[in-house]
PDB file of N, CA and C in Angstrom:
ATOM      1  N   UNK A   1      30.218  58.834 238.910  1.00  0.00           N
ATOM      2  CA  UNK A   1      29.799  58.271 240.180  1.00  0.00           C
ATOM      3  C   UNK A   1      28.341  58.653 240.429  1.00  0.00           C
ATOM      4  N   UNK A   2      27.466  57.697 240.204  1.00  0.00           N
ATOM      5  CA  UNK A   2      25.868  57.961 240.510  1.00  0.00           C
ATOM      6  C   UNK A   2      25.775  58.087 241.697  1.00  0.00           C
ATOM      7  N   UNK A   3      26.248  57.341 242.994  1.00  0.00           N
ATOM      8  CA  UNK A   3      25.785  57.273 243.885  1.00  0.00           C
ATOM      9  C   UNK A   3      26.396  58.652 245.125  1.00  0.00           C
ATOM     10  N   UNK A   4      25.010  58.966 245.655  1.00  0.00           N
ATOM     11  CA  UNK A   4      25.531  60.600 246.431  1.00  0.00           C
ATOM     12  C   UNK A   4      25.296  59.462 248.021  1.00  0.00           C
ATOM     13  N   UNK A   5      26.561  59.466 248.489  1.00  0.00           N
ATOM     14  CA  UNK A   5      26.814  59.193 249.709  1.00  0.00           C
ATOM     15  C   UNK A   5      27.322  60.285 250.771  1.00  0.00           C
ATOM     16  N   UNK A   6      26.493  60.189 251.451  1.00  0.00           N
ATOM     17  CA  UNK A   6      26.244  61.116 252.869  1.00  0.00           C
ATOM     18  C   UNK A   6      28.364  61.540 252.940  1.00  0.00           C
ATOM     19  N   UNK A   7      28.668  62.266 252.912  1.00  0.00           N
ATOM     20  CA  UNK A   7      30.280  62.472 253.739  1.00  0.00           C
ATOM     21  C   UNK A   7      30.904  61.835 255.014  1.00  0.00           C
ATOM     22  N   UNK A   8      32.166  61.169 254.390  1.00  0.00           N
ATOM     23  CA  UNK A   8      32.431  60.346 255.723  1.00  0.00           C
ATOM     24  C   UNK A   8      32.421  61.388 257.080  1.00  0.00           C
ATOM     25  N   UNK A   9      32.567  60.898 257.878  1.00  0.00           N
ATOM     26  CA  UNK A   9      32.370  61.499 259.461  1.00  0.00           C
ATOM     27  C   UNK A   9      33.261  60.652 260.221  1.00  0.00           C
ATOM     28  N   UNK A  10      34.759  60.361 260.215  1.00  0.00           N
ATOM     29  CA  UNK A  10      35.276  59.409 260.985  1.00  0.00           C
ATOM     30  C   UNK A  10      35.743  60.388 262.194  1.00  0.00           C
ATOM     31  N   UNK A  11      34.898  59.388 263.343  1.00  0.00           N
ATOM     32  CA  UNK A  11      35.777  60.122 264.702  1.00  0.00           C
ATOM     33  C   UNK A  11      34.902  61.247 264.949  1.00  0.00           C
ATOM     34  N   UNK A  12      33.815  61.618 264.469  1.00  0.00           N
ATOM     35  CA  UNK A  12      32.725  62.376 264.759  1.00  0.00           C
ATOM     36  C   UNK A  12      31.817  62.087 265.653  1.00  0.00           C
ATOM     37  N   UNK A  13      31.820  62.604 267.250  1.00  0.00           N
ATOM     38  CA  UNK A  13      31.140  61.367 268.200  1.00  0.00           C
ATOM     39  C   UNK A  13      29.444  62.344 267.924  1.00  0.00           C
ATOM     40  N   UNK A  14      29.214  63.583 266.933  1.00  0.00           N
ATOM     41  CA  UNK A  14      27.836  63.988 267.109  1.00  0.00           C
ATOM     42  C   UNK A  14      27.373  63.131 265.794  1.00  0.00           C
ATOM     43  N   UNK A  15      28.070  62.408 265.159  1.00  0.00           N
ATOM     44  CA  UNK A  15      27.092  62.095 263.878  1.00  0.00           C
ATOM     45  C   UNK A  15      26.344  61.113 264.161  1.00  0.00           C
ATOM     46  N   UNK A  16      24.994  60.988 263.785  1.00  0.00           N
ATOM     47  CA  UNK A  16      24.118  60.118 264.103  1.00  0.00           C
ATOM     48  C   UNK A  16      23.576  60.882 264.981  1.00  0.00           C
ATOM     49  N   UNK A  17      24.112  61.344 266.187  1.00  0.00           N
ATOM     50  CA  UNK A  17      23.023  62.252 266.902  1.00  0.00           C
ATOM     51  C   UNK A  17      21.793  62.713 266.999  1.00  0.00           C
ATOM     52  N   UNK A  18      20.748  62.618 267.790  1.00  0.00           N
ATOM     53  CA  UNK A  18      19.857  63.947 267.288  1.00  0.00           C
ATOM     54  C   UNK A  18      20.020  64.685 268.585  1.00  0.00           C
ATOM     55  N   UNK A  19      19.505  66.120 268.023  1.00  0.00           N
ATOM     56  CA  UNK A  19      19.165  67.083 268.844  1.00  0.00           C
ATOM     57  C   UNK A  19      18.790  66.734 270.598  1.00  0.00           C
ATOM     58  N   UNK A  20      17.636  66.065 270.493  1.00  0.00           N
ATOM     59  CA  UNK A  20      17.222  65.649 271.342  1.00  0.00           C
ATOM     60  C   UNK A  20      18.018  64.888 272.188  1.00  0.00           C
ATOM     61  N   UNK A  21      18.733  63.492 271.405  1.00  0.00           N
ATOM     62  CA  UNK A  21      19.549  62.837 272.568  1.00  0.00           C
ATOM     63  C   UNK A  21      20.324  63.371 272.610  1.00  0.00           C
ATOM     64  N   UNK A  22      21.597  64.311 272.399  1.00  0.00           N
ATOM     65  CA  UNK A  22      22.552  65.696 273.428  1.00  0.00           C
ATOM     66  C   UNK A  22      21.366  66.369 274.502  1.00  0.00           C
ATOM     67  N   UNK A  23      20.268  67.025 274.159  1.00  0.00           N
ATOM     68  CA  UNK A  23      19.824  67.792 275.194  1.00  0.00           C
ATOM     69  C   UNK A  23      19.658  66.831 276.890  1.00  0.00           C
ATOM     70  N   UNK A  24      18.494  65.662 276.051  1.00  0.00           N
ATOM     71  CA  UNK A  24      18.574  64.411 277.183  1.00  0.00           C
ATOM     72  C   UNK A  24      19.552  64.313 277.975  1.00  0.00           C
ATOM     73  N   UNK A  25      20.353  64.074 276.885  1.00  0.00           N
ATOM     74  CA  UNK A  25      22.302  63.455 278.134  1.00  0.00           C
ATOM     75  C   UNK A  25      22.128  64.607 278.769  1.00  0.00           C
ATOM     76  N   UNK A  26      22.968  65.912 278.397  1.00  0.00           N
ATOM     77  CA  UNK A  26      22.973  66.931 279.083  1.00  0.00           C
ATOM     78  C   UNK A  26      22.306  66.774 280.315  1.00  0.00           C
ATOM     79  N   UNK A  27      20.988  67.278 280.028  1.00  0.00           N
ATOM     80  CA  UNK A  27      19.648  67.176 281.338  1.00  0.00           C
ATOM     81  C   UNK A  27      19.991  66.140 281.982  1.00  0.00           C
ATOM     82  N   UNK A  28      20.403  65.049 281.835  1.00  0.00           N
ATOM     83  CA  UNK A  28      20.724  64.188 282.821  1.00  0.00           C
ATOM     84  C   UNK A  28      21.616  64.206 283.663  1.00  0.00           C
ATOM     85  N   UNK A  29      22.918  65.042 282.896  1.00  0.00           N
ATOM     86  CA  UNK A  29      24.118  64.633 283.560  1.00  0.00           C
ATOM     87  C   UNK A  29      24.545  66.008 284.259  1.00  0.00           C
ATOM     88  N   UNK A  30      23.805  67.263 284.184  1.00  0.00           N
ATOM     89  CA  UNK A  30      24.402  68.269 284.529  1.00  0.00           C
ATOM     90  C   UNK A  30      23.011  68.640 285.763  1.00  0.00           C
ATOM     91  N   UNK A  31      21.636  68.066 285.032  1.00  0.00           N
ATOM     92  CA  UNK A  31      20.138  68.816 285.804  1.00  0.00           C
ATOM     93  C   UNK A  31      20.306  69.760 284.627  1.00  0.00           C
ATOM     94  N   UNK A  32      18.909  70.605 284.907  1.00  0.00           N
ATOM     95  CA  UNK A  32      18.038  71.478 284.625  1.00  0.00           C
ATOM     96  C   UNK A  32      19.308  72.845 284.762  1.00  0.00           C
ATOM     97  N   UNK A  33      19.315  72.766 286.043  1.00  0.00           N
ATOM     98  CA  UNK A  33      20.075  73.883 286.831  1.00  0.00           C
ATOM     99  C   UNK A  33      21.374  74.208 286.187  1.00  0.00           C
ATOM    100  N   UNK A  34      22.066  73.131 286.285  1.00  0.00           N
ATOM    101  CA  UNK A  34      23.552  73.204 286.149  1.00  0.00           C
ATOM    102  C   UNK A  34      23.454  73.619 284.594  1.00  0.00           C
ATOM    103  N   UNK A  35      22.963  72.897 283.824  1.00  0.00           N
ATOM    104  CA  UNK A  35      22.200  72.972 282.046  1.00  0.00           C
ATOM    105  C   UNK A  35      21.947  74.667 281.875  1.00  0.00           C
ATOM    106  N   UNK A  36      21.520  75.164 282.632  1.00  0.00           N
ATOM    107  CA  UNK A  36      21.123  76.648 282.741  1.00  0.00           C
ATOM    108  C   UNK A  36      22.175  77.760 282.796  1.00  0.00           C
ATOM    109  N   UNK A  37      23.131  77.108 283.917  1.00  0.00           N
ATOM    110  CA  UNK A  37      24.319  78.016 284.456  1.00  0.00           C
ATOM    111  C   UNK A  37      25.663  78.183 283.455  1.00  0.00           C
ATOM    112  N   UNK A  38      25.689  76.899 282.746  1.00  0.00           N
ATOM    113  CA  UNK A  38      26.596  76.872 282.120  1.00  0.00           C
ATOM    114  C   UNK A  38      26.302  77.444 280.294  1.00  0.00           C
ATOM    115  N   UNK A  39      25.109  77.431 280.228  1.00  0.00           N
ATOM    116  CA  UNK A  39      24.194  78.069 279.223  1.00  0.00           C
ATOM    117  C   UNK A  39      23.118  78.823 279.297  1.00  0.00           C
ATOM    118  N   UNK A  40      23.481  80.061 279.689  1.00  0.00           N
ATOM    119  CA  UNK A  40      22.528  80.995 280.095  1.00  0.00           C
ATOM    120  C   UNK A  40      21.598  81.184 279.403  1.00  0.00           C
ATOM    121  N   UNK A  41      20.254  80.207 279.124  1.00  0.00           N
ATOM    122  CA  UNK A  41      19.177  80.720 278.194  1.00  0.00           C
ATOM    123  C   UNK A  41      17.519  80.261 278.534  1.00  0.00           C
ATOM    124  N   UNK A  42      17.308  81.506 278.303  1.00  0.00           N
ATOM    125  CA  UNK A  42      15.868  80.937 278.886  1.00  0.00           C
ATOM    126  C   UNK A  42      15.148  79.478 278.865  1.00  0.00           C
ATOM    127  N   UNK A  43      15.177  78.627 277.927  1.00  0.00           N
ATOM    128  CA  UNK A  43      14.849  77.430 277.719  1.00  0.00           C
ATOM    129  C   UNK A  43      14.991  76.076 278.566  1.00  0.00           C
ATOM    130  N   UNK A  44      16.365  76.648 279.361  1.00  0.00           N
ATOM    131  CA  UNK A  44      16.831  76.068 280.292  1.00  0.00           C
ATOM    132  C   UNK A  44      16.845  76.082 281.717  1.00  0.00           C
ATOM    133  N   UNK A  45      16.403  77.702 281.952  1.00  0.00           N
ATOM    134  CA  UNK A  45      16.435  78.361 283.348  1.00  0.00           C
ATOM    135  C   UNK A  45      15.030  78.795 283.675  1.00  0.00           C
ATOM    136  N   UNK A  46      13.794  78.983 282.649  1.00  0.00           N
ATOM    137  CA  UNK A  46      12.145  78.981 282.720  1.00  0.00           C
ATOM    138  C   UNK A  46      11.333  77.435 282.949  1.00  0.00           C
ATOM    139  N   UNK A  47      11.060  77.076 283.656  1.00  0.00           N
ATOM    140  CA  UNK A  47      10.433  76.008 283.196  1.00  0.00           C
ATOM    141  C   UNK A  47      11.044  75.138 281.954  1.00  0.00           C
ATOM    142  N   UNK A  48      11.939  74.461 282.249  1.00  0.00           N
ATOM    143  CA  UNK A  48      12.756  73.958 281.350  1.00  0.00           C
ATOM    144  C   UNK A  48      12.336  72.177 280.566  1.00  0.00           C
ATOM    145  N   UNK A  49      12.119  71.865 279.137  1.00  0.00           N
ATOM    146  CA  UNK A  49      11.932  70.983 278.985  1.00  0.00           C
ATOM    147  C   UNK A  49      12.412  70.557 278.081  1.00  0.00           C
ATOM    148  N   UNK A  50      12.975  69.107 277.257  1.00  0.00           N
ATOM    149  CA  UNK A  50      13.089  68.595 275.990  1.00  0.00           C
ATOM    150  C   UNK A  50      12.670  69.529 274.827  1.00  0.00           C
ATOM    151  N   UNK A  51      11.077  69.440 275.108  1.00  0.00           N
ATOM    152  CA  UNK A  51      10.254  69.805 273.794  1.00  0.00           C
ATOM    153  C   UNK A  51      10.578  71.290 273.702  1.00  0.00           C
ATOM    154  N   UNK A  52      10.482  72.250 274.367  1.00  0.00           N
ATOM    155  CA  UNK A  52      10.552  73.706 274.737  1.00  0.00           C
ATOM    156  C   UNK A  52      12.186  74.219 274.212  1.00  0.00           C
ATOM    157  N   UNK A  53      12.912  72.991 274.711  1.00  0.00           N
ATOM    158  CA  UNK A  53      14.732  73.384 274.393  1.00  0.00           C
ATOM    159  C   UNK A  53      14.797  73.175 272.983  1.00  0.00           C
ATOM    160  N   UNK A  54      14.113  72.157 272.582  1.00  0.00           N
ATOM    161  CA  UNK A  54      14.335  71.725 271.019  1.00  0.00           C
ATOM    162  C   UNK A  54      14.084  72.655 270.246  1.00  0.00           C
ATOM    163  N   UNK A  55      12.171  73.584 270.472  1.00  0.00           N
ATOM    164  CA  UNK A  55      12.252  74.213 269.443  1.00  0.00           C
ATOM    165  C   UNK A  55      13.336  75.343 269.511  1.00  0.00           C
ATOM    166  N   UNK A  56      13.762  75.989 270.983  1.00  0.00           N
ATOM    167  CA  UNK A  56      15.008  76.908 270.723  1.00  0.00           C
ATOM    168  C   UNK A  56      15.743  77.092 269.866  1.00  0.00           C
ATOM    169  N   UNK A  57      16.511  75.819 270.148  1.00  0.00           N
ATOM    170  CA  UNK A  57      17.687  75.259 269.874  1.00  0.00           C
ATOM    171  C   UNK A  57      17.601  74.920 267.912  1.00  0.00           C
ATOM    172  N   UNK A  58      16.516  74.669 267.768  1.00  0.00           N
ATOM    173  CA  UNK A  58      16.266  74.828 266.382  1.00  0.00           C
ATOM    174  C   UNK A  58      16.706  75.590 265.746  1.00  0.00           C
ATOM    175  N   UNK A  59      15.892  76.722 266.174  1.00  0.00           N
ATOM    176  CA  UNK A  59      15.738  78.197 265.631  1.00  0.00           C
ATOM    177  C   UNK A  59      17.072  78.744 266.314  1.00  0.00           C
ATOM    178  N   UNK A  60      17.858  78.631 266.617  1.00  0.00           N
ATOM    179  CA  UNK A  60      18.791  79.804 267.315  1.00  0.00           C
ATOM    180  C   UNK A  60      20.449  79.000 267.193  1.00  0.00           C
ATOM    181  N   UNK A  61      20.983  79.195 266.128  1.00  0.00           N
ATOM    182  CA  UNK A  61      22.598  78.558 265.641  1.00  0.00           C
ATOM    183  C   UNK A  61      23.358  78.600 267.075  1.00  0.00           C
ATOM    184  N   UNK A  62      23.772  79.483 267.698  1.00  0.00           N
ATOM    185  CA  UNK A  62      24.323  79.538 267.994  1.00  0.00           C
ATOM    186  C   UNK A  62      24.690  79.269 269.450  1.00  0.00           C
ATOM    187  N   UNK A  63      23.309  79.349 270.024  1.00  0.00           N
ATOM    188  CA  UNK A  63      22.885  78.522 271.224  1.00  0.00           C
ATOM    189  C   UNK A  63      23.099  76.691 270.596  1.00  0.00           C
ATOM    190  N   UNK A  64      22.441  76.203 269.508  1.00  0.00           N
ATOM    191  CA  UNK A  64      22.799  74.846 269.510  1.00  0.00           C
ATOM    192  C   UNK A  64      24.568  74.676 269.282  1.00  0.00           C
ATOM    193  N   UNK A  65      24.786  75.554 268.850  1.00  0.00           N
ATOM    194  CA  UNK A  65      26.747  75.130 269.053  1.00  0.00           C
ATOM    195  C   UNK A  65      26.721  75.269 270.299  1.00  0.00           C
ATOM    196  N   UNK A  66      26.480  76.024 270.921  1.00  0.00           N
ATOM    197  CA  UNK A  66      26.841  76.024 272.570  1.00  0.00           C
ATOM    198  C   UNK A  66      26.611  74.401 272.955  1.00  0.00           C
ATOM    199  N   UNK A  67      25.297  74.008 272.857  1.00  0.00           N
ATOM    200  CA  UNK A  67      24.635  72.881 273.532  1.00  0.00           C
ATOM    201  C   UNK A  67      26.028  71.523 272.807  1.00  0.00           C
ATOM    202  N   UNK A  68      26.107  71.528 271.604  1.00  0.00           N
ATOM    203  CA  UNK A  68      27.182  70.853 271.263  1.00  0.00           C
ATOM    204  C   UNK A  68      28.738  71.252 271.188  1.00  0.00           C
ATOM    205  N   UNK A  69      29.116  71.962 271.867  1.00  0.00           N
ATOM    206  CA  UNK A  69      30.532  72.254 272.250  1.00  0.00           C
ATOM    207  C   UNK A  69      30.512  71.524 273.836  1.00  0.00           C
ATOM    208  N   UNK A  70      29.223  72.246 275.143  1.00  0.00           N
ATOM    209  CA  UNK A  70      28.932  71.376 275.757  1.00  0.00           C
ATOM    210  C   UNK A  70      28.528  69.792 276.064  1.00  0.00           C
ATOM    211  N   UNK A  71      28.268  69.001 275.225  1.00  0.00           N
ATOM    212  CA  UNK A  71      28.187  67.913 274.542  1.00  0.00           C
ATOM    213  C   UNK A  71      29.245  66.628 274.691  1.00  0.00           C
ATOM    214  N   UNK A  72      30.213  67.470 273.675  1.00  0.00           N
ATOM    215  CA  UNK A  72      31.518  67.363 273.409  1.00  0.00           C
ATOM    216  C   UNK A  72      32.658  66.993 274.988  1.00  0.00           C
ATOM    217  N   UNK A  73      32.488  68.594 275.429  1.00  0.00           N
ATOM    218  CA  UNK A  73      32.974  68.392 276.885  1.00  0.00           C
ATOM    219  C   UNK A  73      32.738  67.665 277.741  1.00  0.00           C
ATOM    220  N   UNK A  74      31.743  67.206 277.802  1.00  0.00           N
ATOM    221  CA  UNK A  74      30.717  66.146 278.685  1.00  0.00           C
ATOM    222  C   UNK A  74      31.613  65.117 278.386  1.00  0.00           C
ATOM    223  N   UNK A  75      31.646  64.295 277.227  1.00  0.00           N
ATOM    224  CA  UNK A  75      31.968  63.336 277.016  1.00  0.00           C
ATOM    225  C   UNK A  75      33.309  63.062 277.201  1.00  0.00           C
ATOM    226  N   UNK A  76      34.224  64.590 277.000  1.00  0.00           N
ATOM    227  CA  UNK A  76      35.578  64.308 277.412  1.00  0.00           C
ATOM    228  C   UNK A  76      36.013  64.084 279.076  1.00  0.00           C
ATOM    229  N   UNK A  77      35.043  64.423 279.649  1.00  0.00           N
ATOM    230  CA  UNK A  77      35.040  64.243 281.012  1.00  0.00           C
ATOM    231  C   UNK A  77      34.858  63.256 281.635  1.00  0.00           C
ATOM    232  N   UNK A  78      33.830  62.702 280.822  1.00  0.00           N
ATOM    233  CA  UNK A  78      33.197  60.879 281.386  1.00  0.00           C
ATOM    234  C   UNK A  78      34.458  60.652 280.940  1.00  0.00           C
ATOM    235  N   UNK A  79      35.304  60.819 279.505  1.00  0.00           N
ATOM    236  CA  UNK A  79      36.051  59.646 279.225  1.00  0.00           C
ATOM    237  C   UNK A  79      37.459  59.394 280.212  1.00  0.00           C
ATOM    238  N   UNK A  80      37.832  60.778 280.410  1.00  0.00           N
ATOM    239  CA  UNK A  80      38.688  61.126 281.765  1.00  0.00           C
ATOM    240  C   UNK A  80      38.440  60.555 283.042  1.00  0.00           C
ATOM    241  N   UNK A  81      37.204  60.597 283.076  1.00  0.00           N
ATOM    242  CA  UNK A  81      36.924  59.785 284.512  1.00  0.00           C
ATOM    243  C   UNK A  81      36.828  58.671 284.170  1.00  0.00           C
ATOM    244  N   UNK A  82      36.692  57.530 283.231  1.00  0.00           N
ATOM    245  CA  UNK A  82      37.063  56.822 283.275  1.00  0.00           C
ATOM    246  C   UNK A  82      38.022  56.154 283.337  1.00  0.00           C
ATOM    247  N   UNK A  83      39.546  56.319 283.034  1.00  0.00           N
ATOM    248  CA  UNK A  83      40.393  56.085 282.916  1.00  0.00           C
ATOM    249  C   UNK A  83      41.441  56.231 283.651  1.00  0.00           C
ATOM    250  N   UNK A  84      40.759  57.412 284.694  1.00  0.00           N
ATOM    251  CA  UNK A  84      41.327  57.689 286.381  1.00  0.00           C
ATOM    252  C   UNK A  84      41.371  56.351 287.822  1.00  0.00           C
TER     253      UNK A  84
END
């Protein structure tokens, strides 16, 4: 088999993702504030921005699982409220 194809991902709602659009949603749907409280990290609670969270979130594993476990939840919530 020559061809190296990426691993399926079925039912994976982060694949395709980037970094950036989770932080965006987030910031949108929670604020700055709420983004902060529920993830206690400077990036979020200093002068908080996209560019500033990204490089964090880069550099630091385990804060970006946070941001995508939060993510995750988000979405199970919209989908709940929708269906209410």
């Amino acid at each position: 088999m020559t061809d190296a194809a990426p691993p399926e991902q079925p039912r994976n709602p982060l694949h395709g993702l980037t970094l950036e659009a989770i932080v965006t949603a987030l910031a949108d749907h929670y604020g700055w504030e709420g983004l902060g409280e529920r993830i206690p990290v400077r990036c979020f609670n200093v002068d908080p921005s996209v560019g500033s969270s990204l490089r964090f979130l880069r550099k630091t594993p385990w804060a970006r699982e946070k941001v995508e476990s939060l993510y995750l939840f988000m979405l199970r919530e919209e989908r709940r409220a929708g269906r209410g």
